[in-house]
PDB file of N, CA and C in Angstrom:
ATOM      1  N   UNK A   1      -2.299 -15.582  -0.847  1.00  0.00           N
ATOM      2  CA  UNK A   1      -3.447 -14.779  -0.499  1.00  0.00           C
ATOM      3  C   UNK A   1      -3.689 -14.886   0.999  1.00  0.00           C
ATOM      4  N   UNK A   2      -3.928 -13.883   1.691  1.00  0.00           N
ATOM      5  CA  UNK A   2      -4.400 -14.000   3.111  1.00  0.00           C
ATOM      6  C   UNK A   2      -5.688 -13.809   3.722  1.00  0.00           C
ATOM      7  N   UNK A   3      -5.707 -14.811   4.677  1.00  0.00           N
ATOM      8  CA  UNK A   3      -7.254 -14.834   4.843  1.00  0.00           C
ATOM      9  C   UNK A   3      -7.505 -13.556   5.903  1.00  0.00           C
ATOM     10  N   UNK A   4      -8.378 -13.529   6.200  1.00  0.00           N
ATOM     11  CA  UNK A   4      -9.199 -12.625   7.358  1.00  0.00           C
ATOM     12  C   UNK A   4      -7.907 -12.918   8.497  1.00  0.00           C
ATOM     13  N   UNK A   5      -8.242 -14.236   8.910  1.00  0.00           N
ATOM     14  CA  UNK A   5      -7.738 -14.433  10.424  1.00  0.00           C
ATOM     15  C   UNK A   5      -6.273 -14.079  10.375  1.00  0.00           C
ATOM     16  N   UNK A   6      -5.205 -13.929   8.730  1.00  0.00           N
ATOM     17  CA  UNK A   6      -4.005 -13.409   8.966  1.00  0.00           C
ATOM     18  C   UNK A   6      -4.055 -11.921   9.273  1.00  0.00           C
ATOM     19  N   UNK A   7      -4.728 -10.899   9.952  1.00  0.00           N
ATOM     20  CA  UNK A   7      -4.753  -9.710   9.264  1.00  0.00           C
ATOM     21  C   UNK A   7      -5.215  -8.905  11.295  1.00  0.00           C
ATOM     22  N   UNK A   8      -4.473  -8.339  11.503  1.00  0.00           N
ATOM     23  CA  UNK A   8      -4.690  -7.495  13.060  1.00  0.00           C
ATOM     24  C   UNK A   8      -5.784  -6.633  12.835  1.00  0.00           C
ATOM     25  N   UNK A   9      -6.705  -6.769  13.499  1.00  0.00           N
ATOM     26  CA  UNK A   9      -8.327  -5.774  13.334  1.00  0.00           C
ATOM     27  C   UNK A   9      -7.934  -5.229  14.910  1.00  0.00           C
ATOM     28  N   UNK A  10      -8.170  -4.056  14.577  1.00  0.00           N
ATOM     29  CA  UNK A  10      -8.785  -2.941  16.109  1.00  0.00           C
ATOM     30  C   UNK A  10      -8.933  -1.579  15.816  1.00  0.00           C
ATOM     31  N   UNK A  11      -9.973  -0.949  16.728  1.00  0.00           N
ATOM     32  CA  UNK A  11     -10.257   0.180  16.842  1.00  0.00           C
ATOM     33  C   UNK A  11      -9.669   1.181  17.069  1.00  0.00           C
ATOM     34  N   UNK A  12      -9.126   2.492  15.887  1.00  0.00           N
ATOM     35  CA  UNK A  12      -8.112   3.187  16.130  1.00  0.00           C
ATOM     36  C   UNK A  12      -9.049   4.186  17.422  1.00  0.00           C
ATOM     37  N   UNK A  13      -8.852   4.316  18.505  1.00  0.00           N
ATOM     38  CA  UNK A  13      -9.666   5.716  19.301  1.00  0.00           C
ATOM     39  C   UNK A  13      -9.034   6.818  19.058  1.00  0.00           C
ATOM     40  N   UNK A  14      -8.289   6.827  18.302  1.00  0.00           N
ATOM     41  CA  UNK A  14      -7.720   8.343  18.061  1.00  0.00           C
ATOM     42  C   UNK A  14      -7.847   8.355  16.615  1.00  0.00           C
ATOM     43  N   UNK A  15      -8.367   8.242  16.090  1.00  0.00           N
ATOM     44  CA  UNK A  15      -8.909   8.524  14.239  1.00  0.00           C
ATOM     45  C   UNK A  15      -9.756   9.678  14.479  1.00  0.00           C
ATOM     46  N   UNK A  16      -9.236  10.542  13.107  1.00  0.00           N
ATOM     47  CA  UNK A  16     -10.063  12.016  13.167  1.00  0.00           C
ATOM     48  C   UNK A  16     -10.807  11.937  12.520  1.00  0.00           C
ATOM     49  N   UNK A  17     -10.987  11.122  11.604  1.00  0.00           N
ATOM     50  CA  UNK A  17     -11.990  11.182  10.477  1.00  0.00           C
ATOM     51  C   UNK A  17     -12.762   9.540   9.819  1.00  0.00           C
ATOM     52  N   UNK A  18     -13.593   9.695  10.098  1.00  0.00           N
ATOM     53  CA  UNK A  18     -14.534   8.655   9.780  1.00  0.00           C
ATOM     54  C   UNK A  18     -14.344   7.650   8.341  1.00  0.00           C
ATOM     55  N   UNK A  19     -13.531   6.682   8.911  1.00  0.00           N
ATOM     56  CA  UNK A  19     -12.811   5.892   7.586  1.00  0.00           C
ATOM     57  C   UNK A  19     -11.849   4.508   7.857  1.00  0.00           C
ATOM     58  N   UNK A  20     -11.900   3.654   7.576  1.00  0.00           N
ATOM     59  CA  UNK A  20     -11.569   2.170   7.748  1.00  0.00           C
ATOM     60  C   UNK A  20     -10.263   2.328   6.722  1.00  0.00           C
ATOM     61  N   UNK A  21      -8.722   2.137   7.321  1.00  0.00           N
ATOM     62  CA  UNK A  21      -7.592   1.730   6.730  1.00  0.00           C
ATOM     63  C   UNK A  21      -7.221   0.589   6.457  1.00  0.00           C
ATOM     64  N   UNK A  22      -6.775   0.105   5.613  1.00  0.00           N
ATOM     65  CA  UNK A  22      -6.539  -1.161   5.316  1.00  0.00           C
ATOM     66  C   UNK A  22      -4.674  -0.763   4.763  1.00  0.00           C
ATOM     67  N   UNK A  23      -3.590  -1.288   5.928  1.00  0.00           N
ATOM     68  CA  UNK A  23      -2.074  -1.266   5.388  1.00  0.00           C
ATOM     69  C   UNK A  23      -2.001  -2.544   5.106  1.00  0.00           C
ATOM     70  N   UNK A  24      -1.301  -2.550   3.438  1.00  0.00           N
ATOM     71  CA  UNK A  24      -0.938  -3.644   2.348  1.00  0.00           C
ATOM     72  C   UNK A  24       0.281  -3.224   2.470  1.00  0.00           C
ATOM     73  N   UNK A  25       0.805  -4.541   1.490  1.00  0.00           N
ATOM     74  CA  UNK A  25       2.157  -4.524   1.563  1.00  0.00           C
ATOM     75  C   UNK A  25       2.500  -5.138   0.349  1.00  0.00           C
ATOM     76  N   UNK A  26       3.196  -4.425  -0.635  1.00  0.00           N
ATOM     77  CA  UNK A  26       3.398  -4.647  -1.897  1.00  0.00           C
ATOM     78  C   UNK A  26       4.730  -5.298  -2.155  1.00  0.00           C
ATOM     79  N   UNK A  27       5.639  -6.087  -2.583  1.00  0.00           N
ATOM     80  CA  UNK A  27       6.392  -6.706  -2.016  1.00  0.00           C
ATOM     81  C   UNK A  27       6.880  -6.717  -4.080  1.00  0.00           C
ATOM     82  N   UNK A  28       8.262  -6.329  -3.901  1.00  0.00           N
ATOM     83  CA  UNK A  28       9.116  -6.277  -5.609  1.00  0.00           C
ATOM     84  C   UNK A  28      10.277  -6.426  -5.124  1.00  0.00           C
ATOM     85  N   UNK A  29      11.063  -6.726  -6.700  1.00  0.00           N
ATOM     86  CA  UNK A  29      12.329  -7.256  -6.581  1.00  0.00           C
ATOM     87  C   UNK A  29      13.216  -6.079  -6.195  1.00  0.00           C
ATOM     88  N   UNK A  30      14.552  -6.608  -5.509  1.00  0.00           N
ATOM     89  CA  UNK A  30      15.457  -5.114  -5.195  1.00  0.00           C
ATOM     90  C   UNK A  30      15.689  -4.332  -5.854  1.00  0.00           C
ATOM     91  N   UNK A  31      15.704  -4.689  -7.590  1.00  0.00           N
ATOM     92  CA  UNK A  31      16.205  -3.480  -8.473  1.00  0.00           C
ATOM     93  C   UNK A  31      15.158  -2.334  -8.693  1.00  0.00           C
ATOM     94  N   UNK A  32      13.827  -2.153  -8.364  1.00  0.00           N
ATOM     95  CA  UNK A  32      12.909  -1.460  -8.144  1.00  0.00           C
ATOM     96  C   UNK A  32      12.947  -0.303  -7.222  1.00  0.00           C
ATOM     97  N   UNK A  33      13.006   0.831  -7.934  1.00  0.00           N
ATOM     98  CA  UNK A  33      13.006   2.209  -6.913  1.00  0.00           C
ATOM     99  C   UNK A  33      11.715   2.580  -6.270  1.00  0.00           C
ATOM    100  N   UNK A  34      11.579   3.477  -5.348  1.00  0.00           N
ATOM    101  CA  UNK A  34      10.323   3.727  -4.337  1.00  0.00           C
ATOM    102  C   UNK A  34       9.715   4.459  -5.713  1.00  0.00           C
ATOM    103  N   UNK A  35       9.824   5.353  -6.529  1.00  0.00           N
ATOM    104  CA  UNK A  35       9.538   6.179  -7.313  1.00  0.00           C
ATOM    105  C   UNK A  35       8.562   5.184  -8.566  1.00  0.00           C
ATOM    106  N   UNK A  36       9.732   3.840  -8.890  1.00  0.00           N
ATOM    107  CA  UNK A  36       8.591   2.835 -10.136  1.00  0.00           C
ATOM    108  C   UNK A  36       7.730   2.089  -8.688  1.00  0.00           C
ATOM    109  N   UNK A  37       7.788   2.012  -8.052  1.00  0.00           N
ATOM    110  CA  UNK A  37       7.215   0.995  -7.004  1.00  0.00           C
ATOM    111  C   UNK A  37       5.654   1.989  -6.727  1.00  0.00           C
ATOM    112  N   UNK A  38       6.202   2.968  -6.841  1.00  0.00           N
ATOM    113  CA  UNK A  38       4.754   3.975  -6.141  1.00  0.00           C
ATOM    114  C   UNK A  38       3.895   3.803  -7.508  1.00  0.00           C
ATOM    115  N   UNK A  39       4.653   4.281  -9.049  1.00  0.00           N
ATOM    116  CA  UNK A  39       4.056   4.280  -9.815  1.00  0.00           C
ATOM    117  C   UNK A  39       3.394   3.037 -10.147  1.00  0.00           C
ATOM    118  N   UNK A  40       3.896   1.937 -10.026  1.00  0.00           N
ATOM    119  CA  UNK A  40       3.164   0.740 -10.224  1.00  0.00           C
ATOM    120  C   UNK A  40       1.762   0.575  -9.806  1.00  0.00           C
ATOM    121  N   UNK A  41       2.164   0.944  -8.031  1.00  0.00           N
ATOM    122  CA  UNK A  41       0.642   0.799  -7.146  1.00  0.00           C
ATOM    123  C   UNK A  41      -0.432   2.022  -7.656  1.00  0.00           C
ATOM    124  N   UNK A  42       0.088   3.197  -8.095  1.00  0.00           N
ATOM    125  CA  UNK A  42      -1.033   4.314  -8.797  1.00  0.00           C
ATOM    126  C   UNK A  42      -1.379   3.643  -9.764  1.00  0.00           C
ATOM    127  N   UNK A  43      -1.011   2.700 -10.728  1.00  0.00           N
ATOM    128  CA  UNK A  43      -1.511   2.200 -11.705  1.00  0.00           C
ATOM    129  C   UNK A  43      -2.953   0.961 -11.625  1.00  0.00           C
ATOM    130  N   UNK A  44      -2.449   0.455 -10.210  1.00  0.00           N
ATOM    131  CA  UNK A  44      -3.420  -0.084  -9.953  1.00  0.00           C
ATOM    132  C   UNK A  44      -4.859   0.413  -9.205  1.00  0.00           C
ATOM    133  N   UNK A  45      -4.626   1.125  -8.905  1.00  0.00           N
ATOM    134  CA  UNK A  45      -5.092   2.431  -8.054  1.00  0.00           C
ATOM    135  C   UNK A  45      -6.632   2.915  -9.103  1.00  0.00           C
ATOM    136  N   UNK A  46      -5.506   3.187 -10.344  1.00  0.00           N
ATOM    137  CA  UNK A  46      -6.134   4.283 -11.376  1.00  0.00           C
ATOM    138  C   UNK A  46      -7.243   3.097 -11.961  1.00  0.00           C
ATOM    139  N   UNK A  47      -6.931   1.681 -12.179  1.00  0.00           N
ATOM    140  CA  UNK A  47      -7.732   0.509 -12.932  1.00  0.00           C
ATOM    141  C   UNK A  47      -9.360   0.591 -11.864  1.00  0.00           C
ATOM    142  N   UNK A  48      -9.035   1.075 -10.534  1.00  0.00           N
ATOM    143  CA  UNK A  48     -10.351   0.769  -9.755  1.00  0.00           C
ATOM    144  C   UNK A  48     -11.048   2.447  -9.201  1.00  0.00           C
ATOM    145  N   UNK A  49     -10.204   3.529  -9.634  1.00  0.00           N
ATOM    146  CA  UNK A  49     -10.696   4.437  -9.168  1.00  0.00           C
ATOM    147  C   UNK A  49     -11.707   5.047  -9.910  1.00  0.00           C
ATOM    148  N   UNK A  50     -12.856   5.219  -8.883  1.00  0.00           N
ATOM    149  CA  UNK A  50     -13.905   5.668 -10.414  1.00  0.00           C
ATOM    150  C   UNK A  50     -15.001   4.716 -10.577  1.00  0.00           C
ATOM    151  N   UNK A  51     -14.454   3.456 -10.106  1.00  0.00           N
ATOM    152  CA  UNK A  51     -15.820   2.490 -10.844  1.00  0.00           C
ATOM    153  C   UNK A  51     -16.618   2.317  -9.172  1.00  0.00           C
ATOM    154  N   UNK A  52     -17.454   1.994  -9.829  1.00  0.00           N
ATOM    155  CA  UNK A  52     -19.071   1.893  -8.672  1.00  0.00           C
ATOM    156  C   UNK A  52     -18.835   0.478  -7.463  1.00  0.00           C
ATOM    157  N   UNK A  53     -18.336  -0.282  -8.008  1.00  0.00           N
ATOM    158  CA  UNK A  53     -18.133  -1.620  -7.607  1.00  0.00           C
ATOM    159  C   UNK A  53     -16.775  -1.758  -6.663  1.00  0.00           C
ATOM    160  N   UNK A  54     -16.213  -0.606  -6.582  1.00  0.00           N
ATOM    161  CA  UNK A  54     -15.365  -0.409  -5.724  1.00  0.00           C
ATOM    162  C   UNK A  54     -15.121   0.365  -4.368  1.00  0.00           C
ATOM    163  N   UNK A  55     -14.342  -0.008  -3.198  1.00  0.00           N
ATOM    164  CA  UNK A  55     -14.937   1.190  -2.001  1.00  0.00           C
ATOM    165  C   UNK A  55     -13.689   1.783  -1.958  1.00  0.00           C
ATOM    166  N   UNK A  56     -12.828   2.108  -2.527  1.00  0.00           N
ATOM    167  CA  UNK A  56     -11.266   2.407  -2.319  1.00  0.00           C
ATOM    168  C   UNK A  56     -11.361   3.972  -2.331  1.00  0.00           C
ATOM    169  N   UNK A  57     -11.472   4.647  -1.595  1.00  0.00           N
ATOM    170  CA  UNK A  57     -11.466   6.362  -1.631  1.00  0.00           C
ATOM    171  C   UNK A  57      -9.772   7.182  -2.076  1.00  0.00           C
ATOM    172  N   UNK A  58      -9.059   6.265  -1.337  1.00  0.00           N
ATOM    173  CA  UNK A  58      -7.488   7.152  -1.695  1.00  0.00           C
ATOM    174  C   UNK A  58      -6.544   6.246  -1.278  1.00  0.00           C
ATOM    175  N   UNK A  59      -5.233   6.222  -1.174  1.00  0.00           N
ATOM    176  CA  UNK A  59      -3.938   5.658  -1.371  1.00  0.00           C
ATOM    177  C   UNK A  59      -3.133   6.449  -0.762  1.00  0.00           C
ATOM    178  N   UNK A  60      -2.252   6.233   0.310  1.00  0.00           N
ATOM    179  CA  UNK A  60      -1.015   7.024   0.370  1.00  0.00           C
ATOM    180  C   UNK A  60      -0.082   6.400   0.758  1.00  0.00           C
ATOM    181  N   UNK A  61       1.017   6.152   0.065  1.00  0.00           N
ATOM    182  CA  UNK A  61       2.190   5.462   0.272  1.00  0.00           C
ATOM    183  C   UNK A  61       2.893   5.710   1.699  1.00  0.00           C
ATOM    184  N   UNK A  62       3.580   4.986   2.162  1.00  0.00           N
ATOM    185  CA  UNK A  62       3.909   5.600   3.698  1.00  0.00           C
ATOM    186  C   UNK A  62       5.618   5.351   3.935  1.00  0.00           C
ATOM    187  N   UNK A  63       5.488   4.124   3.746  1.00  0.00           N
ATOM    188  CA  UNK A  63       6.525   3.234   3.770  1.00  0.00           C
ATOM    189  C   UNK A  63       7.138   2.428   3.307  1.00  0.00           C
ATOM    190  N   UNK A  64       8.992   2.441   2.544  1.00  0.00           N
ATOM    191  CA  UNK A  64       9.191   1.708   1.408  1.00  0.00           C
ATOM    192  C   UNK A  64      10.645   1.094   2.072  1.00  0.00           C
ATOM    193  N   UNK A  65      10.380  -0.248   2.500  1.00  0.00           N
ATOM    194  CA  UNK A  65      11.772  -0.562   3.204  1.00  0.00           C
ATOM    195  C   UNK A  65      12.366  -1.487   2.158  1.00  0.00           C
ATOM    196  N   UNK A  66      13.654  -1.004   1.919  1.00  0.00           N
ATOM    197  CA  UNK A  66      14.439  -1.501   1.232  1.00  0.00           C
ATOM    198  C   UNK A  66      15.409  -2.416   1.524  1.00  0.00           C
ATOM    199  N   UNK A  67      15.562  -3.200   0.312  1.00  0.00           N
ATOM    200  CA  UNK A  67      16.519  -4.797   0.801  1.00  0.00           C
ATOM    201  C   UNK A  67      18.049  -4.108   0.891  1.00  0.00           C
ATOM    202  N   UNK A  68      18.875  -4.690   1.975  1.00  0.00           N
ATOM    203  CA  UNK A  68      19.881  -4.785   2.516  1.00  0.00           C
ATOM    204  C   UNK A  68      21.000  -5.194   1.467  1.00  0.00           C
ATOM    205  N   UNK A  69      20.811  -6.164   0.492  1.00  0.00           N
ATOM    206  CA  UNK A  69      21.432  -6.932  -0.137  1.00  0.00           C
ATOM    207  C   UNK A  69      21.747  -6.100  -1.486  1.00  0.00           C
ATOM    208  N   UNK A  70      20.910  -4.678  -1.702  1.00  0.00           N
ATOM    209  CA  UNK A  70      21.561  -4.225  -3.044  1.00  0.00           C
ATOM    210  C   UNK A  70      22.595  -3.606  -2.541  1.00  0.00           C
ATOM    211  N   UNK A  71      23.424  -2.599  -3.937  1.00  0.00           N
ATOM    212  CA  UNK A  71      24.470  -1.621  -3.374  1.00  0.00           C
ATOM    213  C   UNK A  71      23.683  -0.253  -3.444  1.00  0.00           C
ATOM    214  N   UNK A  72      24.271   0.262  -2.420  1.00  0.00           N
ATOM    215  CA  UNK A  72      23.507   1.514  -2.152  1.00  0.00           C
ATOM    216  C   UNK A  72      24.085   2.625  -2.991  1.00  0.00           C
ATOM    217  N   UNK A  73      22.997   3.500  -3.425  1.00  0.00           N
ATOM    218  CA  UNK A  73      23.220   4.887  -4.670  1.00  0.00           C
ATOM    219  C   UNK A  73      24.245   5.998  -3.551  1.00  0.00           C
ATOM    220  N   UNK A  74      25.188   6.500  -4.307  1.00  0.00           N
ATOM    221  CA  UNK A  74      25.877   7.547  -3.573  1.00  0.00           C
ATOM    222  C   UNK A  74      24.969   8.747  -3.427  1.00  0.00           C
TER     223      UNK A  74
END
């Protein structure tokens, strides 16, 4: 788990729209495609979207870097 002080805070001055990002980093084994990997995180997504007790407005996947060590799909 990471605390506060692991985590880079600053002021984007070029943000268009009034809203605090938070980039996570979801971290699975190599045999996992971007496609179950996305679906996983919508799943978690879907458990908090909706309820009152939560501030999470939206999700968008950005970036899915893949391990070196599998064999790559033709």
């Amino acid at each position: 788990m990471s605390s506060k002080d692991d985590i880079y805070v600053y002021v984007d001055e070029n943000m268009k729209r009034d809203e605090n990002i938070l980039t996570v980093d979801f971290l699975f084994d190599s045999d996992v495609s971007v496609d179950e990997a996305v679906a996983e995180v919508d799943k978690i997504v879907c458990l908090v979207d909706g309820k009152d007790e939560y501030k999470l407005t939206a999700h968008r996947p950005s970036i899915y870097a893949v391990s070196p060590f599998i064999e790559k799909e033709e």
